[in-house]
C-alpha atoms as a PDB file:
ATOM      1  CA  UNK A   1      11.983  64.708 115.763  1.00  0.00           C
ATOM      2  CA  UNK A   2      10.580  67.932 116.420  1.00  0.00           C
ATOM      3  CA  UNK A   3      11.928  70.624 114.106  1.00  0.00           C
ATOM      4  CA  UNK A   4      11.468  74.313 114.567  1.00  0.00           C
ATOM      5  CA  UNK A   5       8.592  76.863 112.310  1.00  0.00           C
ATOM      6  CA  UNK A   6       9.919  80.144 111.884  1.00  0.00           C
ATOM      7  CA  UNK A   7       7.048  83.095 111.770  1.00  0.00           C
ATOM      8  CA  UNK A   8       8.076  86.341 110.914  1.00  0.00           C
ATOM      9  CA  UNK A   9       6.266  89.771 113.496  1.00  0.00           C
ATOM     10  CA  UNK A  10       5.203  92.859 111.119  1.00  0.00           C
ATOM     11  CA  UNK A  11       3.748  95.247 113.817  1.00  0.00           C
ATOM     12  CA  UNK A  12       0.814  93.219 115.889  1.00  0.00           C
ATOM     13  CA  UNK A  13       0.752  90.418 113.218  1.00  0.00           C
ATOM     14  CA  UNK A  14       3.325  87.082 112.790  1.00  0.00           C
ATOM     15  CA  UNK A  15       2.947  85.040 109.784  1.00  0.00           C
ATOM     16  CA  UNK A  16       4.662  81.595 109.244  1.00  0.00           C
ATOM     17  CA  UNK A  17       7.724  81.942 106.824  1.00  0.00           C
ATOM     18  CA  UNK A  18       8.954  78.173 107.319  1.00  0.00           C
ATOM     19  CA  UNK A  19       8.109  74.766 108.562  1.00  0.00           C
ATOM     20  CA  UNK A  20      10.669  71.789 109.392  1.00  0.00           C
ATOM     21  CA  UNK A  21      13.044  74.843 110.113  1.00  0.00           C
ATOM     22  CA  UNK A  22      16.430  72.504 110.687  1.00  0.00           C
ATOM     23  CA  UNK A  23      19.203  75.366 110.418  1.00  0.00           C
ATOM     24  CA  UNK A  24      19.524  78.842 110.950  1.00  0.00           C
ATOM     25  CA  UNK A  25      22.514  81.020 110.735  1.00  0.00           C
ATOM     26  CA  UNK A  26      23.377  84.093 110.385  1.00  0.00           C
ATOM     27  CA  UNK A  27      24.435  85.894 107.189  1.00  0.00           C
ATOM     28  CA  UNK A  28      25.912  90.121 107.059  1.00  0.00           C
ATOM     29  CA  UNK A  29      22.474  91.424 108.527  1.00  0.00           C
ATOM     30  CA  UNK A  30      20.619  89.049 107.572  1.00  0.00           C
ATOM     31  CA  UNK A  31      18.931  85.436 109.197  1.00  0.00           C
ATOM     32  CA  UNK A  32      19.149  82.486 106.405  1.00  0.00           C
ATOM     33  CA  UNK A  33      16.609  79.820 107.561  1.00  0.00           C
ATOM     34  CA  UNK A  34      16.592  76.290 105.664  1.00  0.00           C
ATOM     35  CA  UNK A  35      14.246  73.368 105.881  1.00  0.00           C
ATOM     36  CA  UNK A  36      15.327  69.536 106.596  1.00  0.00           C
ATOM     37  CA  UNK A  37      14.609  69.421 103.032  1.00  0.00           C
ATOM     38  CA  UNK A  38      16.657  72.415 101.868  1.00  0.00           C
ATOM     39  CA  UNK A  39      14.403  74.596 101.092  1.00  0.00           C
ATOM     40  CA  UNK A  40      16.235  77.901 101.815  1.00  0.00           C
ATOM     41  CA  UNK A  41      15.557  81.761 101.963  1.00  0.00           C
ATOM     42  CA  UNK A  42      17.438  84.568 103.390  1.00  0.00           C
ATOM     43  CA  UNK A  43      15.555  87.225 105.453  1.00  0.00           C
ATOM     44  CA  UNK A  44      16.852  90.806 106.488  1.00  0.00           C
ATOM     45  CA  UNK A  45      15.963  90.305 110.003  1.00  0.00           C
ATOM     46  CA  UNK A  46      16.662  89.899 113.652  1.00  0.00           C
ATOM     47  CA  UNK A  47      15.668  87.133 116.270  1.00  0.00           C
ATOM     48  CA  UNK A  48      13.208  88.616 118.463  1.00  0.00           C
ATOM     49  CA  UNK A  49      12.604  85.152 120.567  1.00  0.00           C
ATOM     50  CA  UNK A  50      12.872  81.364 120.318  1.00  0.00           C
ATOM     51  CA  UNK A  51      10.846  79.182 122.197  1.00  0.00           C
ATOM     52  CA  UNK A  52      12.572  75.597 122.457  1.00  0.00           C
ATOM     53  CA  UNK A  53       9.511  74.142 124.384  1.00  0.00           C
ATOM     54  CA  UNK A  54       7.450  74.582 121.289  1.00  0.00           C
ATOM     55  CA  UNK A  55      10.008  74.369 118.576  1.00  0.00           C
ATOM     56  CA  UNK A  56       8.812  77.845 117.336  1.00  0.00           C
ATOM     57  CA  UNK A  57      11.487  80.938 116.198  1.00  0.00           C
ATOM     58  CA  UNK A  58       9.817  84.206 116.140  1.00  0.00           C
ATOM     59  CA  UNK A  59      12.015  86.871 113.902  1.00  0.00           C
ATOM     60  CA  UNK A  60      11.240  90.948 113.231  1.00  0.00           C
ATOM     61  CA  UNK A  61      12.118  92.008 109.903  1.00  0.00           C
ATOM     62  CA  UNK A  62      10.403  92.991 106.745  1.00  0.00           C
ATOM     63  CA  UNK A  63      11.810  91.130 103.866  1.00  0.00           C
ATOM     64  CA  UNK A  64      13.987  88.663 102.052  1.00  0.00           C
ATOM     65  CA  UNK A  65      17.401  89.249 100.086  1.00  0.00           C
ATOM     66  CA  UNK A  66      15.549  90.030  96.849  1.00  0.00           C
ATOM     67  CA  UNK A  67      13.725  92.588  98.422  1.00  0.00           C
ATOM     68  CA  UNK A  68      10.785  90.940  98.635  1.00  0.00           C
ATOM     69  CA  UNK A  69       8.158  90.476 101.246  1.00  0.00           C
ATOM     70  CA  UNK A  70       8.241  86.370 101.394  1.00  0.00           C
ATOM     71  CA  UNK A  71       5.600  84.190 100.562  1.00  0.00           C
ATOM     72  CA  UNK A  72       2.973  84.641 102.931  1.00  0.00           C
ATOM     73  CA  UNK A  73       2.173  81.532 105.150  1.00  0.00           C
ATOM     74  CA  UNK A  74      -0.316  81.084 107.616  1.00  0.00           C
ATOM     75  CA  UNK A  75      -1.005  83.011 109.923  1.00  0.00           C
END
């Protein structure tokens, strides 16, 4: 089963937010993303592309529903 990362683009960089990425959905103006394990976070920010072929989501925005810039992942 191939599930989907999610990386979030901050001007010429993208950093991974999530791995195992198995639902995302829309919330007000904002993009929740959850893990096949339930991990969950809520991001103010748009879809800028998915690629299906490699299971990757690629979002623009700047930070979660806390106001916080999430964790940083790799890069």
């Amino acid at each position: 089963m191939c599930l989907a990362s999610v990386y979030l683009k901050g001007g010429d960089r993208q950093r991974a937010v999530m791995q195992d990425v198995a639902w995302i959905t829309v919330e007000g103006d904002g993009i929740r993303i959850t893990s096949l394990f339930g991990e969950s976070i809520l991001l103010q920010a748009q879809i800028q592309s998915i690629d299906l072929m490699k299971s990757r989501v690629v979002l623009t925005g700047t930070v979660d529903s806390t106001g916080k810039v999430p964790a940083e992942g790799k890069d």
